[in-house]
N, C-alpha and C. Protein backbone atom coordinates (compact mmCIF):
# COMPACT_ATOMS: atom_id res chain seq x y z
N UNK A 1 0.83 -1.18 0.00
CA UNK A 1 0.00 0.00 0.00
C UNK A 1 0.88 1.24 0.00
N UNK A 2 0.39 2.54 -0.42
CA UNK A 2 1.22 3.48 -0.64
C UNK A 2 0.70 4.33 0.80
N UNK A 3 1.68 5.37 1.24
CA UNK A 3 1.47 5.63 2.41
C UNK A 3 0.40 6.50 2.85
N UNK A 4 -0.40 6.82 1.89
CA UNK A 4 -1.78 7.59 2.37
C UNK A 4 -2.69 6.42 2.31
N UNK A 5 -2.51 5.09 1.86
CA UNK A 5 -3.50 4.23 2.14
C UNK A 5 -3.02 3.68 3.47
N UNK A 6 -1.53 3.09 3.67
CA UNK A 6 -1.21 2.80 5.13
C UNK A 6 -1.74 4.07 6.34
N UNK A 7 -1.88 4.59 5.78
CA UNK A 7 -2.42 6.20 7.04
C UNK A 7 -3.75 5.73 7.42
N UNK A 8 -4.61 5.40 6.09
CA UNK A 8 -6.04 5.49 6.32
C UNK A 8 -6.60 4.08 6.87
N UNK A 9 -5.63 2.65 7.13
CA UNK A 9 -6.05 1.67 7.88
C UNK A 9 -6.81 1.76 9.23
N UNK A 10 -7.90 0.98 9.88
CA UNK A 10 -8.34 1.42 10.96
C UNK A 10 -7.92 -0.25 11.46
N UNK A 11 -7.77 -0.35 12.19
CA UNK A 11 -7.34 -2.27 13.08
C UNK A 11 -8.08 -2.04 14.02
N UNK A 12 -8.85 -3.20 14.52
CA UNK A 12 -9.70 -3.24 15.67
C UNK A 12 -10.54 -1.83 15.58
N UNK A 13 -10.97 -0.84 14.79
CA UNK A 13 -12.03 0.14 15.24
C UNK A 13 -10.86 1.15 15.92
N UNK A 14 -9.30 0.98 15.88
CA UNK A 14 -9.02 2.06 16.46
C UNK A 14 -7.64 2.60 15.08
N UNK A 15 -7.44 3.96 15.28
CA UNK A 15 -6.52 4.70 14.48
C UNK A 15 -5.04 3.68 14.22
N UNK A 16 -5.17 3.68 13.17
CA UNK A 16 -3.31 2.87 12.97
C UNK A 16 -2.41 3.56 13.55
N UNK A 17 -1.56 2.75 14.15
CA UNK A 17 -0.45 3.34 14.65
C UNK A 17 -0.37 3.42 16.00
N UNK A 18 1.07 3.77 16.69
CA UNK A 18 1.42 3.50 17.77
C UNK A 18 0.65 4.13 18.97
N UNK A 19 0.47 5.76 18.97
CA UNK A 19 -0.64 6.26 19.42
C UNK A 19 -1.94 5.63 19.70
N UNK A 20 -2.78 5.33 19.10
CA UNK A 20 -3.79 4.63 19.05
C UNK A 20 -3.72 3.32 20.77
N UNK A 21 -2.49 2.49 19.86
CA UNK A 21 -2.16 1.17 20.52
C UNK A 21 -1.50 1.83 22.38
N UNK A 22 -0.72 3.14 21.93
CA UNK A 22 -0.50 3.08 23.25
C UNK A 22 -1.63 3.38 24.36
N UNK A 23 -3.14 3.55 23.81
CA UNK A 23 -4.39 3.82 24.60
C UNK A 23 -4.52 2.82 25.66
N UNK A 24 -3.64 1.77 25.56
CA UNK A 24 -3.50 0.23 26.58
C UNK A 24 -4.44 -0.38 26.15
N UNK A 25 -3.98 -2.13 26.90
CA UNK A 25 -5.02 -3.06 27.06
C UNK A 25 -5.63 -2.71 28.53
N UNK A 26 -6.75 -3.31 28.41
CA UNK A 26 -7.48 -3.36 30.05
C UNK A 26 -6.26 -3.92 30.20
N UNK A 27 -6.36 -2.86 31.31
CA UNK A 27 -5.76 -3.51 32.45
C UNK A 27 -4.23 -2.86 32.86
N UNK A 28 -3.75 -2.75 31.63
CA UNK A 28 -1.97 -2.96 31.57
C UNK A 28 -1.56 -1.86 31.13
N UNK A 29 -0.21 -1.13 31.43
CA UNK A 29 -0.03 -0.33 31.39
C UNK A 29 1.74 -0.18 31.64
N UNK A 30 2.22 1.45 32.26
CA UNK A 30 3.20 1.53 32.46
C UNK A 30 3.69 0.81 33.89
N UNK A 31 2.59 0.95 34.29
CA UNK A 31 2.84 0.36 36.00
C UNK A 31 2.81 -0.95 36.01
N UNK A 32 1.62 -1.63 35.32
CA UNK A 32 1.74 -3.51 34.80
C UNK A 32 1.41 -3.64 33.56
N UNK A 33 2.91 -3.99 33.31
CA UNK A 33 3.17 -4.45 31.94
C UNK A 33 2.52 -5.96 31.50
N UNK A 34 2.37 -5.91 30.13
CA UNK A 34 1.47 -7.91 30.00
C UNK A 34 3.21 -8.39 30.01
N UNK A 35 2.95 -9.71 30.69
CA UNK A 35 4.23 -10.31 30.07
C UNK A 35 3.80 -11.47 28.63
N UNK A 36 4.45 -11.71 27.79
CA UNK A 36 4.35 -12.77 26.61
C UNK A 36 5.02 -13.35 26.49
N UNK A 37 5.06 -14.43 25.91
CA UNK A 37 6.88 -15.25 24.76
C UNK A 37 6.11 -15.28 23.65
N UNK A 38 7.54 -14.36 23.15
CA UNK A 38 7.35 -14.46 21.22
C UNK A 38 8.45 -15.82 20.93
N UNK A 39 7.17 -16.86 20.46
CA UNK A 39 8.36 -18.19 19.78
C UNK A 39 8.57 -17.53 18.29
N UNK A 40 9.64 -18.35 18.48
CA UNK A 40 10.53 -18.05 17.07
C UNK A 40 11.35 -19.30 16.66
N UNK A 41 11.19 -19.74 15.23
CA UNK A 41 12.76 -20.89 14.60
C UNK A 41 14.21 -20.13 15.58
N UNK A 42 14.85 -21.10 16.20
CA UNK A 42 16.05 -20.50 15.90
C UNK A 42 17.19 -20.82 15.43
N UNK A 43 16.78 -19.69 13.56
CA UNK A 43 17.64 -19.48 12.96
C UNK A 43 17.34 -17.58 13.02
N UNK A 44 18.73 -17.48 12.56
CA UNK A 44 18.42 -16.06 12.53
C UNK A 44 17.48 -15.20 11.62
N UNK A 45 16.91 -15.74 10.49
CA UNK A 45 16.47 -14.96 10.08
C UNK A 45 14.75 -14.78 10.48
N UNK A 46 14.39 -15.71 11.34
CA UNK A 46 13.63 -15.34 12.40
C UNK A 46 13.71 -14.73 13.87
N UNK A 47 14.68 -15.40 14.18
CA UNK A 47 15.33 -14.42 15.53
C UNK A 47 15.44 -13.41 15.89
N UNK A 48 15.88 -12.81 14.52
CA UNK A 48 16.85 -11.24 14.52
C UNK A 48 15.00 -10.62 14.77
N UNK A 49 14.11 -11.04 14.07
CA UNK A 49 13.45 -9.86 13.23
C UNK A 49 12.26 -10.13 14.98
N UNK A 50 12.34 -11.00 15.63
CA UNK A 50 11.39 -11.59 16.61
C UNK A 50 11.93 -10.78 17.59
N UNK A 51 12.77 -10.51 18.09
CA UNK A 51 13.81 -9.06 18.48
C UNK A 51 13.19 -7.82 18.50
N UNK A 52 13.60 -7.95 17.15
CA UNK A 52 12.65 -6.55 17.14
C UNK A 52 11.67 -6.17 17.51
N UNK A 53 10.81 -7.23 17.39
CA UNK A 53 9.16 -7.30 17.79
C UNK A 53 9.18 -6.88 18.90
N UNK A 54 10.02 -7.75 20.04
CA UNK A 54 10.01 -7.38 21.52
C UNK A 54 10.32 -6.39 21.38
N UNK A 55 11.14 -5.50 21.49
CA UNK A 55 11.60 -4.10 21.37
C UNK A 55 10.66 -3.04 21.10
N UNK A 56 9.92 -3.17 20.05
CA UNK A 56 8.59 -2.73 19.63
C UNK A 56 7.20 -2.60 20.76
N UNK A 57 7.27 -4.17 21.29
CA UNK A 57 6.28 -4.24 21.91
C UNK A 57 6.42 -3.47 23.48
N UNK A 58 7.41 -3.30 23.70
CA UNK A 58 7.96 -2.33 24.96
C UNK A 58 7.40 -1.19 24.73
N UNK A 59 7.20 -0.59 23.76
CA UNK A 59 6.32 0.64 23.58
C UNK A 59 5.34 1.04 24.18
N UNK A 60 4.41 -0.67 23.87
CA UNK A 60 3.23 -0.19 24.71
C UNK A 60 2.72 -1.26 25.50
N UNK A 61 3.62 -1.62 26.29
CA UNK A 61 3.63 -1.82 27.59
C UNK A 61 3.82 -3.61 27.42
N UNK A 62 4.12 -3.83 26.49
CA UNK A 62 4.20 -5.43 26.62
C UNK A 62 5.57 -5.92 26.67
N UNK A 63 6.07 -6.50 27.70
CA UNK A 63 7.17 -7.48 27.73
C UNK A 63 7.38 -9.01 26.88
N UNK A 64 7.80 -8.56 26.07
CA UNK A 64 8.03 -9.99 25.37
C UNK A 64 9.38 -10.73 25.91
N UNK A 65 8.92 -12.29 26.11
CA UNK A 65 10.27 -13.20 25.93
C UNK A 65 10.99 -13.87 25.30
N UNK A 66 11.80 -14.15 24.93
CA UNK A 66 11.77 -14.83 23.61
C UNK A 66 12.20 -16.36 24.00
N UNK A 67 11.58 -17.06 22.78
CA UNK A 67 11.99 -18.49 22.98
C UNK A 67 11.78 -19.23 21.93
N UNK A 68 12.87 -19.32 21.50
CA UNK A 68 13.54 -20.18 20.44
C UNK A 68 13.41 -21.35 20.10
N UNK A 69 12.92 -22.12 19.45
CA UNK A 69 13.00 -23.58 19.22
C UNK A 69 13.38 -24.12 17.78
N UNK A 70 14.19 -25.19 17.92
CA UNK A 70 14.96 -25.73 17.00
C UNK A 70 13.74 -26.25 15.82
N UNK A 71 14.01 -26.50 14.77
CA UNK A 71 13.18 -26.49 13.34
C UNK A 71 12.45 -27.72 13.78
N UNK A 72 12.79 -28.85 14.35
CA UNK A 72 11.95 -29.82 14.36
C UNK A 72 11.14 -29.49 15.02
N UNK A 73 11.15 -28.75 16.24
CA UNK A 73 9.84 -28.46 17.06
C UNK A 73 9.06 -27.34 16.53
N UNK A 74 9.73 -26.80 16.16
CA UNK A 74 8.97 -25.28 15.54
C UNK A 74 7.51 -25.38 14.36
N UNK A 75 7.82 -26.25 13.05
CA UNK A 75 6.53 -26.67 12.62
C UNK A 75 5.50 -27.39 13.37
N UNK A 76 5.55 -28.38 13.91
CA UNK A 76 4.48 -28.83 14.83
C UNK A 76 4.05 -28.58 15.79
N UNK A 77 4.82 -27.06 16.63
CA UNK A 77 4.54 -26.50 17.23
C UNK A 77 3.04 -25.20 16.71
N UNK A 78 3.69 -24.76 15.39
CA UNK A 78 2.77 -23.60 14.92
C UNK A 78 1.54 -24.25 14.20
N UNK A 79 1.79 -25.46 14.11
CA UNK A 79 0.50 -26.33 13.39
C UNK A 79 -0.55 -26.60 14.64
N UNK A 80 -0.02 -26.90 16.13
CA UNK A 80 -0.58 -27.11 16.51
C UNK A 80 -1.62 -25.63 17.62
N UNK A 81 -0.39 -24.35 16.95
CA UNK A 81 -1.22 -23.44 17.00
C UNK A 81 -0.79 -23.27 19.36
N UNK A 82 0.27 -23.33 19.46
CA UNK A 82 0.43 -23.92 20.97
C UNK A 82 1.89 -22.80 20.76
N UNK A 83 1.01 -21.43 21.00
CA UNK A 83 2.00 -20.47 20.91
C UNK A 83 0.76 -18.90 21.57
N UNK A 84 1.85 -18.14 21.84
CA UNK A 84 0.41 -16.72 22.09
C UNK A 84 1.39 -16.06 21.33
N UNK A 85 2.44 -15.71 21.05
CA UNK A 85 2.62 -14.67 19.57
C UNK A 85 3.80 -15.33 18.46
N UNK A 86 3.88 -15.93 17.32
CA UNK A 86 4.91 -16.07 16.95
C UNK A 86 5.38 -15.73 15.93
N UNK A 87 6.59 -15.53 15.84
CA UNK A 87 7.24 -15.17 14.36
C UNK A 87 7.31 -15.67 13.50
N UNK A 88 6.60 -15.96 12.24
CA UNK A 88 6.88 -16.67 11.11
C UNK A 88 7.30 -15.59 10.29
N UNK A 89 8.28 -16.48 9.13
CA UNK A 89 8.35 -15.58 8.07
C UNK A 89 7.65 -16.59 6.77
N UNK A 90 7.25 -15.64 6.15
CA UNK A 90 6.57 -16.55 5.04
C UNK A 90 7.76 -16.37 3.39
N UNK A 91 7.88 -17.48 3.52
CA UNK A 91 8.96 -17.52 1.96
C UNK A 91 8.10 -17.15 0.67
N UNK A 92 8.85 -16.80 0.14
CA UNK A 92 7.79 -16.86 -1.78
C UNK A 92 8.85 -16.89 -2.40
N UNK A 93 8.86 -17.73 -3.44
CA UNK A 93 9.74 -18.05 -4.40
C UNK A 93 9.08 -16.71 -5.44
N UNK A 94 8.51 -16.23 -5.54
CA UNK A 94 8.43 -14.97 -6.56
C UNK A 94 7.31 -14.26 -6.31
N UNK A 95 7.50 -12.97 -6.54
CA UNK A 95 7.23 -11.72 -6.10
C UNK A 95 5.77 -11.14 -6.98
N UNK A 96 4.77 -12.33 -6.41
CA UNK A 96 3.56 -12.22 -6.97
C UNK A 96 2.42 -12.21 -5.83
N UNK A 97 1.75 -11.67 -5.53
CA UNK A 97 0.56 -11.54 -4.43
C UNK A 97 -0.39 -13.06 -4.68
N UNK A 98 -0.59 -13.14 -5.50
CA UNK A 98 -0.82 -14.71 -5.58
C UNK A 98 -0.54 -16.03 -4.22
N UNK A 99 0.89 -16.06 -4.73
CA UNK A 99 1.34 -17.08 -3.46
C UNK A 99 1.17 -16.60 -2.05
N UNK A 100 1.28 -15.33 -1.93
CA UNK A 100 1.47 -14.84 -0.87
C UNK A 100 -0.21 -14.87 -0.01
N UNK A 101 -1.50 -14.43 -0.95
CA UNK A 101 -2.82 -14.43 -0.60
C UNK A 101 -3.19 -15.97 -0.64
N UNK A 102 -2.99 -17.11 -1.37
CA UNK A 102 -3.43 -18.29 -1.53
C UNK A 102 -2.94 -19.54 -0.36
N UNK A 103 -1.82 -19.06 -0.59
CA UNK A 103 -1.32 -20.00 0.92
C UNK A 103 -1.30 -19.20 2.20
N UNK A 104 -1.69 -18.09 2.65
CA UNK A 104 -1.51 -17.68 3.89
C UNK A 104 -3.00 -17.15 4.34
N UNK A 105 -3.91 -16.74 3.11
CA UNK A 105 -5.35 -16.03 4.00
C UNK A 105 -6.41 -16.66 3.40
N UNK A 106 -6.29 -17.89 2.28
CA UNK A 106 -7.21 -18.35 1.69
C UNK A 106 -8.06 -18.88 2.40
N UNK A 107 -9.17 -19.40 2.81
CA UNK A 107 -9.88 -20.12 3.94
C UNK A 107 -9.62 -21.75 3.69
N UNK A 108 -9.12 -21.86 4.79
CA UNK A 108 -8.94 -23.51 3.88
C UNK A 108 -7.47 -23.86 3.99
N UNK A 109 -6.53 -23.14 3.65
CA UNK A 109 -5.12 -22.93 3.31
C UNK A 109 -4.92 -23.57 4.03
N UNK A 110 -3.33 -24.68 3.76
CA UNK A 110 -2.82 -25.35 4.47
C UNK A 110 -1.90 -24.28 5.19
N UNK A 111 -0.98 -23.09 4.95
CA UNK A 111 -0.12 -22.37 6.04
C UNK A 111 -0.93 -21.07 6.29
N UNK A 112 -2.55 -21.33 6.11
CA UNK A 112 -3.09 -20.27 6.88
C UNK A 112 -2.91 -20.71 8.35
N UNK A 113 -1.93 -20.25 8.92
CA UNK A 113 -1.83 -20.90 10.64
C UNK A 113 -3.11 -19.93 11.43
N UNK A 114 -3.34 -18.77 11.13
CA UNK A 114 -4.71 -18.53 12.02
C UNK A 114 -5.77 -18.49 11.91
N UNK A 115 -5.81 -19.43 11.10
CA UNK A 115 -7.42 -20.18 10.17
C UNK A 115 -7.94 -18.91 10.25
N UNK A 116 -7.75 -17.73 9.68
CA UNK A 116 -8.44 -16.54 9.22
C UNK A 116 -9.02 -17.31 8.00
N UNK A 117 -10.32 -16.61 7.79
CA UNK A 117 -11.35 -16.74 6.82
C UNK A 117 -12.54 -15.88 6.81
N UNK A 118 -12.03 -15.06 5.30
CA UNK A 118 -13.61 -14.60 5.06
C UNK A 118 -13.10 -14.74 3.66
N UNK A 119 -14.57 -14.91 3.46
CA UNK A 119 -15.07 -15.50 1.92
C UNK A 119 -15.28 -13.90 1.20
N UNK A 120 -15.43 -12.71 1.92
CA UNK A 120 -15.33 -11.75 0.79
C UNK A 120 -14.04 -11.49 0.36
N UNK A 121 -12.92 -12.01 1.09
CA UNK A 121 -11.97 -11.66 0.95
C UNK A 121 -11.12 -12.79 -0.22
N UNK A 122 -11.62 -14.21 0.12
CA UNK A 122 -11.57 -15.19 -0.75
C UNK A 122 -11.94 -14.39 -2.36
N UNK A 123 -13.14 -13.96 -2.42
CA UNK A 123 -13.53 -13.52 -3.63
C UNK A 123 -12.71 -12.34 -4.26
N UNK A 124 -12.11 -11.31 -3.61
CA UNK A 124 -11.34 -10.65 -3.58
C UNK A 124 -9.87 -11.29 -4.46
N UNK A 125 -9.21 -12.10 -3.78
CA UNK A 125 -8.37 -12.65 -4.35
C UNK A 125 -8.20 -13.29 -5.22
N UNK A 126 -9.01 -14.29 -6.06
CA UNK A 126 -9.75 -14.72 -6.84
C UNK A 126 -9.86 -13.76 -7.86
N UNK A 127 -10.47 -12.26 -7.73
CA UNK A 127 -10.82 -11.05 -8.66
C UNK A 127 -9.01 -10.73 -9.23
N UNK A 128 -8.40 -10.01 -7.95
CA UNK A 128 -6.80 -10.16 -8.33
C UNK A 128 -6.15 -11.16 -9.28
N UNK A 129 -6.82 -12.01 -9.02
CA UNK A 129 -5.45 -12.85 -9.99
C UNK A 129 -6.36 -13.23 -11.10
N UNK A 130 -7.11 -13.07 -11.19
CA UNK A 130 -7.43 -12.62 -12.98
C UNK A 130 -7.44 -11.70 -13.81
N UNK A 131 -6.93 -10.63 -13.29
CA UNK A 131 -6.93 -9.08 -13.47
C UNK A 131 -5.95 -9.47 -14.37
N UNK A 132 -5.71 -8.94 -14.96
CA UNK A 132 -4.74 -8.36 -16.42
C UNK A 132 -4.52 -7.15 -16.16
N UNK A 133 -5.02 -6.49 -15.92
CA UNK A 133 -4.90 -4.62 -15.75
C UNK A 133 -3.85 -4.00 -15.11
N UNK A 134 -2.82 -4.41 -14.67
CA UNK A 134 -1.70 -4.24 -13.72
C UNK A 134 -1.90 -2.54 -12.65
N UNK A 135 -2.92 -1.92 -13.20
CA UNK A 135 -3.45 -1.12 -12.01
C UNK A 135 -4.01 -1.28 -11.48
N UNK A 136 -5.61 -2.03 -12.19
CA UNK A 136 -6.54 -2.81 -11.48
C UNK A 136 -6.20 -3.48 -10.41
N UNK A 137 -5.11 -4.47 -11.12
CA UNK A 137 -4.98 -5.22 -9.89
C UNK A 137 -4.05 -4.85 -8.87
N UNK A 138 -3.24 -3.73 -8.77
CA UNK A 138 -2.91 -3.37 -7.98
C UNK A 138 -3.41 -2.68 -6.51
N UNK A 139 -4.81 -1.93 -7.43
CA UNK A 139 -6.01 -1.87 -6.23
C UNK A 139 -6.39 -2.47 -5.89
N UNK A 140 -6.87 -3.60 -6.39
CA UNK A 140 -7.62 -5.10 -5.57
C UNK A 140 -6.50 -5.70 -4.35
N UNK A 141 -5.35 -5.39 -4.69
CA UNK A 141 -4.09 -5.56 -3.81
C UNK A 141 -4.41 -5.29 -3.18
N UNK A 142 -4.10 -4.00 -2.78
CA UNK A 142 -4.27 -2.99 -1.86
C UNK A 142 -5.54 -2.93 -1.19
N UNK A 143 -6.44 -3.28 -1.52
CA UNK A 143 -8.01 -3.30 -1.06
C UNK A 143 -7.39 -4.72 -0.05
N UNK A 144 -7.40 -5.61 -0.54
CA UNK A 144 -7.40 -6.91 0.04
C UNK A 144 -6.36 -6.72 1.45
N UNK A 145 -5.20 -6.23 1.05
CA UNK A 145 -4.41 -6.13 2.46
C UNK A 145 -4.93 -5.22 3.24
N UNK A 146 -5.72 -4.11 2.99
CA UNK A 146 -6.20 -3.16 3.56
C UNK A 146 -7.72 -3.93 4.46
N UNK A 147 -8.13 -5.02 3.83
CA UNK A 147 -9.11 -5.75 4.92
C UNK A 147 -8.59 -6.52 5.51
N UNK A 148 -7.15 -6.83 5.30
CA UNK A 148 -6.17 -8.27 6.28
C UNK A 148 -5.97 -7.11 7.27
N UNK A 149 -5.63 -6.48 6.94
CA UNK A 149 -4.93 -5.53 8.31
C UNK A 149 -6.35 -4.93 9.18
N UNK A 150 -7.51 -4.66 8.60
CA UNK A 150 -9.24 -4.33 9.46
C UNK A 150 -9.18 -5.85 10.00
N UNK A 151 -8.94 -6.79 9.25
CA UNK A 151 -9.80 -7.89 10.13
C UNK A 151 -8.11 -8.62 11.43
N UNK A 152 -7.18 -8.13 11.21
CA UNK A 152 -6.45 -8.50 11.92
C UNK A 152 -6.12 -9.68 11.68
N UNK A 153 -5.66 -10.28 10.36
CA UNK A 153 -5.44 -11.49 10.47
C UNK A 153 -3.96 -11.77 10.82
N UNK A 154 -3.14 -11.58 10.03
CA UNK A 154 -2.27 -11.95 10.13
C UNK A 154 -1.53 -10.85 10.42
N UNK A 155 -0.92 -9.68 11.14
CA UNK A 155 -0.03 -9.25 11.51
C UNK A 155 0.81 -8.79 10.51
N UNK A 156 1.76 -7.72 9.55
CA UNK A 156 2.48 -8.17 8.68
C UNK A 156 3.33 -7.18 9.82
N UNK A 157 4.48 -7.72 10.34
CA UNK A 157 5.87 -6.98 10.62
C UNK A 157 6.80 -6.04 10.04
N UNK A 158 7.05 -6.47 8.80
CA UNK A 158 7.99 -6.35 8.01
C UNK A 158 7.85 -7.10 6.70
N UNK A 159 8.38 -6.33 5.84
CA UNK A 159 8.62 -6.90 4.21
C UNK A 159 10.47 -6.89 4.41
N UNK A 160 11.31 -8.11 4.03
CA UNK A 160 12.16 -8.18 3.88
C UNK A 160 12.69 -7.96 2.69
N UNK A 161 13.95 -7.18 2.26
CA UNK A 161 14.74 -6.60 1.10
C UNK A 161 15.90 -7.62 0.79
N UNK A 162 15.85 -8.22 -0.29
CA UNK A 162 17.22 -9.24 -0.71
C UNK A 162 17.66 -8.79 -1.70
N UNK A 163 19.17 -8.93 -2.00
CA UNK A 163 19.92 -8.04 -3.19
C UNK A 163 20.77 -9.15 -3.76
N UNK A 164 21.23 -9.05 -4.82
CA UNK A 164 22.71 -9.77 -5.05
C UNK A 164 23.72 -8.70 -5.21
N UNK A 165 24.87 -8.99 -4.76
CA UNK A 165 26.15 -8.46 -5.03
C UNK A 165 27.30 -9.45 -5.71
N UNK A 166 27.93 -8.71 -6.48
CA UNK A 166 28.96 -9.91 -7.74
C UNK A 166 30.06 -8.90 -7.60
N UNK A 167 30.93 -9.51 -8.26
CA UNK A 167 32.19 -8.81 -8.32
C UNK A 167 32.32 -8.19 -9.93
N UNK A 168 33.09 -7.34 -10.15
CA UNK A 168 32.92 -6.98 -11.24
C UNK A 168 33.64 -7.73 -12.43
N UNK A 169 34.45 -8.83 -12.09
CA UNK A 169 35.16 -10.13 -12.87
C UNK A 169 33.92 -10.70 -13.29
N UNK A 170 33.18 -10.64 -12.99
CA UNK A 170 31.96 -12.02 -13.33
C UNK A 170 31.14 -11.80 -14.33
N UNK A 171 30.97 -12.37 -15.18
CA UNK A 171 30.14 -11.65 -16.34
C UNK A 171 29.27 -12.75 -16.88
N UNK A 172 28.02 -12.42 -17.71
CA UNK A 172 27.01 -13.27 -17.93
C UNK A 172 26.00 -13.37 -16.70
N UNK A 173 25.85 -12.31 -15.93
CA UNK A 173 25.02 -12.99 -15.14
C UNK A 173 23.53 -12.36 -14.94
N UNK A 174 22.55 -13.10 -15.01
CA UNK A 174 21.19 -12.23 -15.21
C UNK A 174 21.13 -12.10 -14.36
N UNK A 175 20.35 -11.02 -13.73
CA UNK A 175 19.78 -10.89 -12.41
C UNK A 175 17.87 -10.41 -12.57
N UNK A 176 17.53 -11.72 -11.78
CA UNK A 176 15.88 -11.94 -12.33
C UNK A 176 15.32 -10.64 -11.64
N UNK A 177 14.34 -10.18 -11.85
CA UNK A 177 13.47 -9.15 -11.66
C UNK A 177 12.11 -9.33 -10.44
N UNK A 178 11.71 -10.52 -10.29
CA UNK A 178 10.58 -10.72 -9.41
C UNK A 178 10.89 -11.69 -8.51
N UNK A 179 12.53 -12.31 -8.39
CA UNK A 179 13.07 -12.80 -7.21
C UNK A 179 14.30 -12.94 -7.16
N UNK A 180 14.54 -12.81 -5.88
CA UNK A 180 15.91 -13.37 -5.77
C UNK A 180 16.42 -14.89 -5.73
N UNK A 181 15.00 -15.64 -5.68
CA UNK A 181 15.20 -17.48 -5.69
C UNK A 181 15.20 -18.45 -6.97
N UNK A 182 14.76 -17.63 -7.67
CA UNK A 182 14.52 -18.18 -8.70
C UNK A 182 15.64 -17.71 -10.08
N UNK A 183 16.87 -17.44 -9.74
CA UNK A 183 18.01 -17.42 -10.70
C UNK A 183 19.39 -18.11 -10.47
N UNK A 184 18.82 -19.09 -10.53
CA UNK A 184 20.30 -20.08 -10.09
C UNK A 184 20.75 -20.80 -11.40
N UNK A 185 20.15 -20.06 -12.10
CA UNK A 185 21.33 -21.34 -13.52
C UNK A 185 22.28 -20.40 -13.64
N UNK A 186 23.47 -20.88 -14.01
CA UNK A 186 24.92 -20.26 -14.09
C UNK A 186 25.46 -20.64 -15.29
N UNK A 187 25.00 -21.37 -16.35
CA UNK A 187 25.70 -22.00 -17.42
C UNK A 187 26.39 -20.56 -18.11
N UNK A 188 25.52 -19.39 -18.27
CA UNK A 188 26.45 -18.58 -18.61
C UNK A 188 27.73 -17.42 -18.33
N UNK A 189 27.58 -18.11 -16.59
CA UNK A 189 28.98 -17.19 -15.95
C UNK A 189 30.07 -17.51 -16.75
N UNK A 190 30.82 -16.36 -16.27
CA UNK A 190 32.33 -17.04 -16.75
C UNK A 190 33.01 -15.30 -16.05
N UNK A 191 34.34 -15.79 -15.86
CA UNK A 191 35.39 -14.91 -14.89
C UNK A 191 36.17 -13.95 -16.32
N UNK A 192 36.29 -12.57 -15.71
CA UNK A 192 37.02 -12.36 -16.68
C UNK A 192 38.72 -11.70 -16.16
N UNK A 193 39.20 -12.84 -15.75
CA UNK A 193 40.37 -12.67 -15.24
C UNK A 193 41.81 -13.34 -16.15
């Protein structure tokens, strides 16, 4: 969303943003803080960013703990939904709203982990990915995350930024446009040393 649509989000019936949130929960406050554990994989590229969260959540008045669990426990842990906040990151092999709406808010979805479901929103997504219009559907985008974030489904933290860096010896090398996962053939590198 562009930032006069991120402005105009409302979550829970109250104003986006930190203000809003620092109005407290019943109850809790500067004087009693909630305590939580944010689980997290621990590898870092959940760790680092689950960190942050705590840090964040100190704002307004929540103590997070953190607690880490190794990959085998970590999926059957979030499947079984036997967590009160956790960090996932969601992978996409390419940089299409597609994967990202179908496996995470579809009703039904196998890595919808907070069995969020609404069917206008189903229809919504559905409208998106038949769009041809690349503005069109950029509003239906934007519409659609703009009711993930009203209905509170899933939380989004952060959008993560990945780059490649090469040396300037290296030549032949494409660098794909809608991911960073999906360019691994090398048949045409070659060094120019």
């Amino acid at each position: 969303m562009n930032e006069g649509e991120l402005q105009s989000v409302r979550s829970s019936g109250q104003p986006f943003g930190g203000d809003a949130i620092r109005g407290g929960i019943a109850g809790y406050g500067p004087d009693n803080r909630l305590p939580i554990k944010v689980s997290a994989r621990n590898v870092s590229y959940y760790r680092d960013p689950a960190v942050i969260l705590i840090d964040q959540l100190k704002q307004i008045y929540i103590d997070g703990e953190l607690d880490t669990l190794d990959t085998t426990q970590w999926y059957p842990m979030v499947m079984r939904k036997d967590y009160s906040v956790a960090m996932n990151i969601t992978e996409s092999e390419v940089d299409d709203p597609d994967t990202q709406f179908y496996e995470n808010f579809a009703c039904g979805a196998q890595r919808n982990y907070t069995n969020y479901c609404n069917k206008q929103v189903d229809a919504l997504i559905d409208e998106q990915s038949r769009e041809t219009d690349l503005g069109k559907r950029r509003e239906l985008v934007w519409e659609i995350q703009r009711k993930l974030v009203e209905d509170d489904a899933r939380p989004v933290i952060f959008y993560p930024t990945g780059v490649t860096c090469w040396q300037p010896q290296l030549k032949g090398l494409t660098i794909m446009v809608n991911s960073i996962y999906n360019g691994s053939r090398f048949e045409d590198l070659w060094l120019d040393k």
